[in-house]
Protein backbone atom coordinates (compact mmCIF):
# COMPACT_ATOMS: atom_id res chain seq x y z
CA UNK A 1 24.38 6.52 -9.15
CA UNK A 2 24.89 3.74 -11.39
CA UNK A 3 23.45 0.26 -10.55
CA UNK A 4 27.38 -0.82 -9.35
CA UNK A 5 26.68 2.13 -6.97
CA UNK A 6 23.36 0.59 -6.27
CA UNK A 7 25.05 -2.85 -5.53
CA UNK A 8 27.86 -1.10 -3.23
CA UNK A 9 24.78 0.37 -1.02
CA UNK A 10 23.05 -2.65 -0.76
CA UNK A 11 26.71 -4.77 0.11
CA UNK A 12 26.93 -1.93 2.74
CA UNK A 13 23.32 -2.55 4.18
CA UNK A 14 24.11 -6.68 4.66
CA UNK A 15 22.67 -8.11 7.91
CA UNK A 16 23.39 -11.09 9.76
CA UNK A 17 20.64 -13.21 10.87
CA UNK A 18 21.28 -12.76 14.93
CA UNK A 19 18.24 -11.85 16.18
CA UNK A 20 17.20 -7.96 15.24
CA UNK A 21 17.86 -6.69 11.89
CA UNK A 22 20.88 -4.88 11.70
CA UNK A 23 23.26 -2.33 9.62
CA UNK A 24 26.51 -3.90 9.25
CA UNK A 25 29.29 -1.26 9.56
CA UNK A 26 32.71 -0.94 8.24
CA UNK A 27 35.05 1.22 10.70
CA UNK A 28 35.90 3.97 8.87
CA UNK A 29 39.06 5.47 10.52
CA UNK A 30 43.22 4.16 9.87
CA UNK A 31 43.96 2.27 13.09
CA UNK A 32 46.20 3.56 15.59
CA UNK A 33 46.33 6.66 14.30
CA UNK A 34 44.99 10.08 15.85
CA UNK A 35 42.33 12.55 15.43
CA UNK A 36 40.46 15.66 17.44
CA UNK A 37 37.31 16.50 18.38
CA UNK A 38 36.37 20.26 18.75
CA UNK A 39 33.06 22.18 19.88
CA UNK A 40 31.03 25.05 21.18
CA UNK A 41 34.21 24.76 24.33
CA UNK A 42 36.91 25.82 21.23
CA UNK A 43 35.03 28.26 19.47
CA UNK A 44 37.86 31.20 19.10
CA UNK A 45 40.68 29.04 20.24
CA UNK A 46 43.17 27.90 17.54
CA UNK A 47 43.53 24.38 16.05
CA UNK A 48 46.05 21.96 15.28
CA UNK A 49 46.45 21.15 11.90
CA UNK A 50 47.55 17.70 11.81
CA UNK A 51 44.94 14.81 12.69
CA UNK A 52 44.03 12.15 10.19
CA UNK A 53 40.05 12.66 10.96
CA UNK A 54 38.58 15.33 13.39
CA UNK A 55 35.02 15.13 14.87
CA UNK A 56 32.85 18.38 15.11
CA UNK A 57 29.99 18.92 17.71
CA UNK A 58 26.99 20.16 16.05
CA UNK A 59 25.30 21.49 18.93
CA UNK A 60 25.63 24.20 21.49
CA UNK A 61 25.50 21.43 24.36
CA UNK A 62 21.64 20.56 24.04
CA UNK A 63 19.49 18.94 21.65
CA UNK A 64 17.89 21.15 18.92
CA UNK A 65 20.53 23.92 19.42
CA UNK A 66 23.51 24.70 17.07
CA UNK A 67 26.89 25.68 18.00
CA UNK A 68 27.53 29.07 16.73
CA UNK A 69 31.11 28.36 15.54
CA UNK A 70 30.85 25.32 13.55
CA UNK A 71 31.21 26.24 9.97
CA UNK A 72 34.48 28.48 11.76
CA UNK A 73 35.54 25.43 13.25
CA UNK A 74 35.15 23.25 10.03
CA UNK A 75 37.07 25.48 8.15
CA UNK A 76 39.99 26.07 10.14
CA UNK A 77 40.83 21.95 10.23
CA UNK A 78 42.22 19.90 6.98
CA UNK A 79 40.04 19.68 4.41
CA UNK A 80 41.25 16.00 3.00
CA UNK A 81 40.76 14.47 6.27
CA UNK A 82 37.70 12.09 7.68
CA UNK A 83 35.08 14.36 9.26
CA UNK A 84 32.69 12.88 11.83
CA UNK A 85 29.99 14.88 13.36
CA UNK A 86 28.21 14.18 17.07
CA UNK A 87 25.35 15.85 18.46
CA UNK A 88 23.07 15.50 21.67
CA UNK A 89 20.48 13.14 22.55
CA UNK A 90 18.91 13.66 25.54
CA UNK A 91 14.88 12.48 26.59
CA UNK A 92 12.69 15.60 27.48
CA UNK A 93 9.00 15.19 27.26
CA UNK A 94 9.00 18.68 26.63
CA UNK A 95 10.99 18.24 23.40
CA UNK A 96 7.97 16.29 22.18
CA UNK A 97 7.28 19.77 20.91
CA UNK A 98 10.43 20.05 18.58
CA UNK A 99 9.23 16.65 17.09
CA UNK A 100 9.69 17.16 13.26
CA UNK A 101 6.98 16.21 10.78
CA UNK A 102 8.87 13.02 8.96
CA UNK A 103 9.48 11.87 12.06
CA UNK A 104 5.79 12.55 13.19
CA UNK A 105 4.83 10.54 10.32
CA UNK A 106 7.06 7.69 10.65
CA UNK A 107 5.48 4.47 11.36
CA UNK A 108 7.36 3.06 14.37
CA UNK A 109 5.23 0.16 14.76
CA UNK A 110 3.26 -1.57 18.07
CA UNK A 111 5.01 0.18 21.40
CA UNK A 112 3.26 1.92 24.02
CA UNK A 113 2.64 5.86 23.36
CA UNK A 114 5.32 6.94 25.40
CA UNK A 115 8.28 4.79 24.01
CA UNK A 116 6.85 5.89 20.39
CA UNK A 117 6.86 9.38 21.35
CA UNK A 118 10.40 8.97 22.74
CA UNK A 119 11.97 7.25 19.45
CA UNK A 120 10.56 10.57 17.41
CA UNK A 121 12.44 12.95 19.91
CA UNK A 122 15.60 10.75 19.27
CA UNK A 123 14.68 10.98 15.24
CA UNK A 124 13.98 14.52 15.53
CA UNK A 125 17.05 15.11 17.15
CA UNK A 126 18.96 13.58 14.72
CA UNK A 127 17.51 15.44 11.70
CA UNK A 128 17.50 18.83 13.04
CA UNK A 129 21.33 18.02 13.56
CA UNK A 130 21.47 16.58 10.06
CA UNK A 131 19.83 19.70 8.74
CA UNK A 132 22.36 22.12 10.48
CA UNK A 133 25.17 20.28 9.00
CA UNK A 134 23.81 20.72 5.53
CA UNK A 135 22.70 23.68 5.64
CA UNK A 136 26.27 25.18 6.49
CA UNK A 137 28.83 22.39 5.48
CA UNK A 138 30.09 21.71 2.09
CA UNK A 139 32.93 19.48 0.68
CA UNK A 140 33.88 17.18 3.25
CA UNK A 141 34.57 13.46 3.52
CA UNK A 142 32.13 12.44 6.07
CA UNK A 143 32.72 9.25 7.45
CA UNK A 144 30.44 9.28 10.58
CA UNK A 145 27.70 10.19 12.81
CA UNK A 146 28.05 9.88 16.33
CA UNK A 147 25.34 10.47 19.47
CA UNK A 148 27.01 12.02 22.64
CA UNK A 149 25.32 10.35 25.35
CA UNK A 150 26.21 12.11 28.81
CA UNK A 151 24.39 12.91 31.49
CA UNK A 152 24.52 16.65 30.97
CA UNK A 153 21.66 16.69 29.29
CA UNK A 154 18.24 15.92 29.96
CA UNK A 155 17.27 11.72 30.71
CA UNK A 156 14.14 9.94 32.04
CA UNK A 157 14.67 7.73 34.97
CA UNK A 158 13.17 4.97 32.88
CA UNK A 159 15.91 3.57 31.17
CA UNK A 160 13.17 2.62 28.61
CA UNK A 161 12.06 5.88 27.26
CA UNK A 162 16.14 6.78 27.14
CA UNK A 163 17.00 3.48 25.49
CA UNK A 164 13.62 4.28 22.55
CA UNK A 165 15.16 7.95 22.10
CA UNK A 166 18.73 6.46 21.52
CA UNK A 167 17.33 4.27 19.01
CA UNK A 168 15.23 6.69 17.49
CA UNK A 169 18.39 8.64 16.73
CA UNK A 170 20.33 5.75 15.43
CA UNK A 171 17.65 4.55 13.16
CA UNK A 172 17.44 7.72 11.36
CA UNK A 173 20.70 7.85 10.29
CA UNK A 174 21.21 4.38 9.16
CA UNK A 175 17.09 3.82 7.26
CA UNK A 176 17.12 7.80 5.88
CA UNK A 177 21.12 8.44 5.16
CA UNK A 178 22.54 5.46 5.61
CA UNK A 179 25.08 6.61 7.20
CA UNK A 180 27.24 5.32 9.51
CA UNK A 181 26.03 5.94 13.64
CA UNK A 182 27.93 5.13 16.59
CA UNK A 183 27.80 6.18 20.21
CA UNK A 184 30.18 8.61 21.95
CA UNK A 185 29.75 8.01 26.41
CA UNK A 186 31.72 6.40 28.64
CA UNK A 187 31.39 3.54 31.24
CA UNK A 188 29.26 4.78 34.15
CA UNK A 189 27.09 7.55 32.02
CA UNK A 190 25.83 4.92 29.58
CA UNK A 191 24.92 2.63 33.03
CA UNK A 192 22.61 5.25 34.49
CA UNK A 193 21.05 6.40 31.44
CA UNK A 194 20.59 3.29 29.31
CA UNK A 195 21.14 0.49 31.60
CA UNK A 196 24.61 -1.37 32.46
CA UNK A 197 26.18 -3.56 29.57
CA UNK A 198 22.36 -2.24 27.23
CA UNK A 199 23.11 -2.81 23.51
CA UNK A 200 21.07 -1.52 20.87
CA UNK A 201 19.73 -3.87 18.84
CA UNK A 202 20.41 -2.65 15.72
CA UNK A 203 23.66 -4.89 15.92
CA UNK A 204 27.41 -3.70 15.39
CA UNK A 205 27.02 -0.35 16.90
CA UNK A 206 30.39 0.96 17.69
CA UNK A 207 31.40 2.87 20.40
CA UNK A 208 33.65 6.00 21.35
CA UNK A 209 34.87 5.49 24.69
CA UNK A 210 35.16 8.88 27.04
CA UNK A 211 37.61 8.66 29.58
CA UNK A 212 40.71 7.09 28.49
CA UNK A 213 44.49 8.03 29.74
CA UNK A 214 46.58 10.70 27.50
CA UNK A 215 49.33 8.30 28.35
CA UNK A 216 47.70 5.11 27.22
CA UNK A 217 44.67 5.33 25.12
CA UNK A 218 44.21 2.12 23.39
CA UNK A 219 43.51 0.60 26.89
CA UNK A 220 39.80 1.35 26.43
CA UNK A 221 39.74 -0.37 23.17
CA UNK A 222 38.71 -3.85 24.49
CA UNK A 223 36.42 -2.14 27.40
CA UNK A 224 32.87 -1.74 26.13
CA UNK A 225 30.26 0.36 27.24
CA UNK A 226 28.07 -1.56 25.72
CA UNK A 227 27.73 -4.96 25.55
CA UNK A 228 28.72 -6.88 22.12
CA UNK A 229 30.24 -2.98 21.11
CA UNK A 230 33.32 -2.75 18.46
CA UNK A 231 35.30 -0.04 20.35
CA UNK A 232 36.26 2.40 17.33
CA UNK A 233 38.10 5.66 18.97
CA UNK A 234 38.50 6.02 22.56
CA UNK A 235 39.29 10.05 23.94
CA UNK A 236 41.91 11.45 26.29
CA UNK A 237 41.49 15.05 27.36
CA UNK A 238 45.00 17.28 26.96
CA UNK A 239 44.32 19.54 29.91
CA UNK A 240 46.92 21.81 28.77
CA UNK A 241 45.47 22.83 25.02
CA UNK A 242 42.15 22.10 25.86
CA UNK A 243 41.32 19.62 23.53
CA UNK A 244 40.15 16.50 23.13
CA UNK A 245 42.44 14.27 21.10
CA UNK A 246 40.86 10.62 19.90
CA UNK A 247 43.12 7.52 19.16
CA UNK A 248 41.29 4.82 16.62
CA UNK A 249 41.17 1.24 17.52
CA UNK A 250 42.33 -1.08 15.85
CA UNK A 251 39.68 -2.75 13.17
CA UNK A 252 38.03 -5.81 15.66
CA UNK A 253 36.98 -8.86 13.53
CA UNK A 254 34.10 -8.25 11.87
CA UNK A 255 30.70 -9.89 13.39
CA UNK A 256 29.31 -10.57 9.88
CA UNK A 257 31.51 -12.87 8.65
CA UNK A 258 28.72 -15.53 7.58
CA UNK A 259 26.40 -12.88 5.61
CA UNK A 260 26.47 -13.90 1.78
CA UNK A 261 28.56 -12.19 -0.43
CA UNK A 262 27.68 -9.78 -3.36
CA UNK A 263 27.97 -11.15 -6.85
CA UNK A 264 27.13 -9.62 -9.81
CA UNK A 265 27.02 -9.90 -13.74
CA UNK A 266 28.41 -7.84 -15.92
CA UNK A 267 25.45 -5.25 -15.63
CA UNK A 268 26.48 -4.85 -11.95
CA UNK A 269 23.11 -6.51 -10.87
CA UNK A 270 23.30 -9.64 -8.32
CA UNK A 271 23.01 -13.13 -9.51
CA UNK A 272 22.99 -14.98 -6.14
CA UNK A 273 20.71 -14.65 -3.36
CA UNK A 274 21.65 -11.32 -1.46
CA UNK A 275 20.42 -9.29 1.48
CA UNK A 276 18.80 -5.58 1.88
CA UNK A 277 17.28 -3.71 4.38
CA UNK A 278 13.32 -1.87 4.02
CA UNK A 279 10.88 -0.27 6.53
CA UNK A 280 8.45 -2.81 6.21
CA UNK A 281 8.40 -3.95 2.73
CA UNK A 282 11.59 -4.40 0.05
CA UNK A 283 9.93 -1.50 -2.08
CA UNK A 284 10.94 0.55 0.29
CA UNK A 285 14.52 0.15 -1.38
CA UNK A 286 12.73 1.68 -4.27
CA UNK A 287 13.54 5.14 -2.26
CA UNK A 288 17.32 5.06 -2.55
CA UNK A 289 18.59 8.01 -4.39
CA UNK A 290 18.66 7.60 -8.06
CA UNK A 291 18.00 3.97 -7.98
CA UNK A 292 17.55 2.23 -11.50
CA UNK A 293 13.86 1.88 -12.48
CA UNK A 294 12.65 -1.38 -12.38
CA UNK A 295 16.04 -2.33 -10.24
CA UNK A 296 14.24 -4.91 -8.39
CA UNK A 297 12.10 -6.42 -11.21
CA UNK A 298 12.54 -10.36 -11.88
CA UNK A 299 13.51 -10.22 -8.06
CA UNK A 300 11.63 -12.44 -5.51
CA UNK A 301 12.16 -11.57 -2.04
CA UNK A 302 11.30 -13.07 1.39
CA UNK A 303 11.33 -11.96 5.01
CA UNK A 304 13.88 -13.42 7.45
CA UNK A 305 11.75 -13.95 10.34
CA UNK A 306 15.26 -13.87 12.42
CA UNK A 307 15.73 -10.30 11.43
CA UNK A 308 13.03 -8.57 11.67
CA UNK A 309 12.32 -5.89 14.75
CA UNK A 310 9.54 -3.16 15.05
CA UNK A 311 11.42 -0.49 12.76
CA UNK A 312 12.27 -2.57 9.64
CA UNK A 313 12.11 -5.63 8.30
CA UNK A 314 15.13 -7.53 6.34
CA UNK A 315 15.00 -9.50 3.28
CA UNK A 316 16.09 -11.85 1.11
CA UNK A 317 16.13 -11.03 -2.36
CA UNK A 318 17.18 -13.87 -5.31
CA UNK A 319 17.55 -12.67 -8.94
């Protein structure tokens, strides 16, 4: 990647000072147009082949499973479309078993044993699901991940561990892909698993609203599940195909209008005070793929103490 790639990851990683540090995120999709979403339910049922993005589901309906039809599935829909991918988070203190070894190893900070051990199974979860896609995917324009949070699968009743395992998942996506992460669950799910109106902090999360009318999907678009959410896609169910079809919001204003823009020299590198994101200290930038030695030389840098949380810290760098 050249450093003007280097730049373009970093303008993608710009934060507002709002309280926690946060990923700010660009909706991806054409508004008002229409997509699908297809999973272990279609395997061996034909496809449409229109949709301007479609969304596959990566697992067989629980956490650390796959769904045996995917790469099927991914190759029967357009190949010069958007492809998101969702998978399932769900809080088992069993699955503290299935806890992989980076996410072991990662240091979430002070929290009590039990929320700690939660954000690993939502980490885990997220990199198995990662892996699978990998493993079996090639040559597609991914513009997404998304969690499915339902109350099919397995929850705590302490909306704390659940809320620590939904962050666990998000924060491994946007600190070890940075990719974008948004939330697929619908009104009264997200209230008994997470809380009514919860937000993660890791600002701008979008949602994916379940629930909405064939007839009239964009109602759902200003309806929230959680609080402070951009509503991206909201999802009608066609009873008579048996498939899910997703209508895209239309692009809300974004939140980070005050963050400070990106400008660089004719080298590509910044020469005003700009904004990245680390796990704990701005080396940690160091660790984006094929980043230019000695990128951040000449380069002071300074925590915002308004964006900081217990994952990552935020900071200030002037070159």
């Amino acid at each position: 990647m050249s450093a003007k790639g280097i730049i373009a990851v970093l303008s993608a990683l710009s934060v507002t000072a709002l309280g926690s540090s946060a990923l700010a995120q660009d909706n991806p999709y054409p508004a008002h147009s229409q997509g699908y979403d297809i999973s272990y339910p279609q395997c061996g049922t034909s496809l449409p082949s229109d949709g301007t993005f479609w969304a596959a589901g990566v697992n067989n309906g629980r956490p650390f499973t796959q769904n045996g039809c995917l790469l099927d599935q991914i190759n029967a829909t357009p190949s010069n479309v958007l492809t998101s991918y969702y998978f399932n988070v769900g809080y088992d203190r069993s699955y503290a078993s299935k806890i992989t070894p980076f996410c072991a190893n990662h240091n979430v900070g002070t929290a009590p044993p039990e929320y700690i051990i939660a954000w690993k199974i939502g980490c885990s979860e997220a990199q198995v699901s990662s892996s699978i896609v990998k493993n079996i995917v090639e040559n597609r324009i991914l513009s997404s991940w998304w969690l499915d949070v339902e109350t099919a699968n397995s929850w705590s009743d302490s909306v704390e561990l659940n809320r620590w395992t939904i962050r666990g998942a998000i924060d491994y996506f946007q600190q070890q892909e940075l990719a974008t992460v948004g939330i697929y669950s619908a009104q009264n799910l997200w209230t008994q698993i997470a809380g009514k109106n919860w937000s993660p902090p890791e600002q701008d999360i979008p949602d994916w609203m379940a629930g909405a009318d064939l007839s009239n999907p964009s109602a759902y678009c200003s309806q929230p599940f959680s609080a402070n959410s951009p509503v991206w896609l909201t999802q009608a169910v066609d009873k008579t195909r048996n498939l899910d079809i997703d209508y895209i919001c239309p692009q809300p204003v974004s939140k980070s209008k005050d963050r400070p823009k990106i400008v660089t020299n004719s080298t590509g590198f910044p020469t005003n005070p700009f904004w990245g994101i680390g796990s704990y200290h701005p080396q940690s930038l160091q660790n984006l793929p094929n980043l230019p030695q000695g990128f951040l030389g000449g380069c002071s840098s300074s925590t915002d103490p308004y964006t900081s949380s217990s994952f990552y810290s935020v900071f200030k760098f002037i070159c």
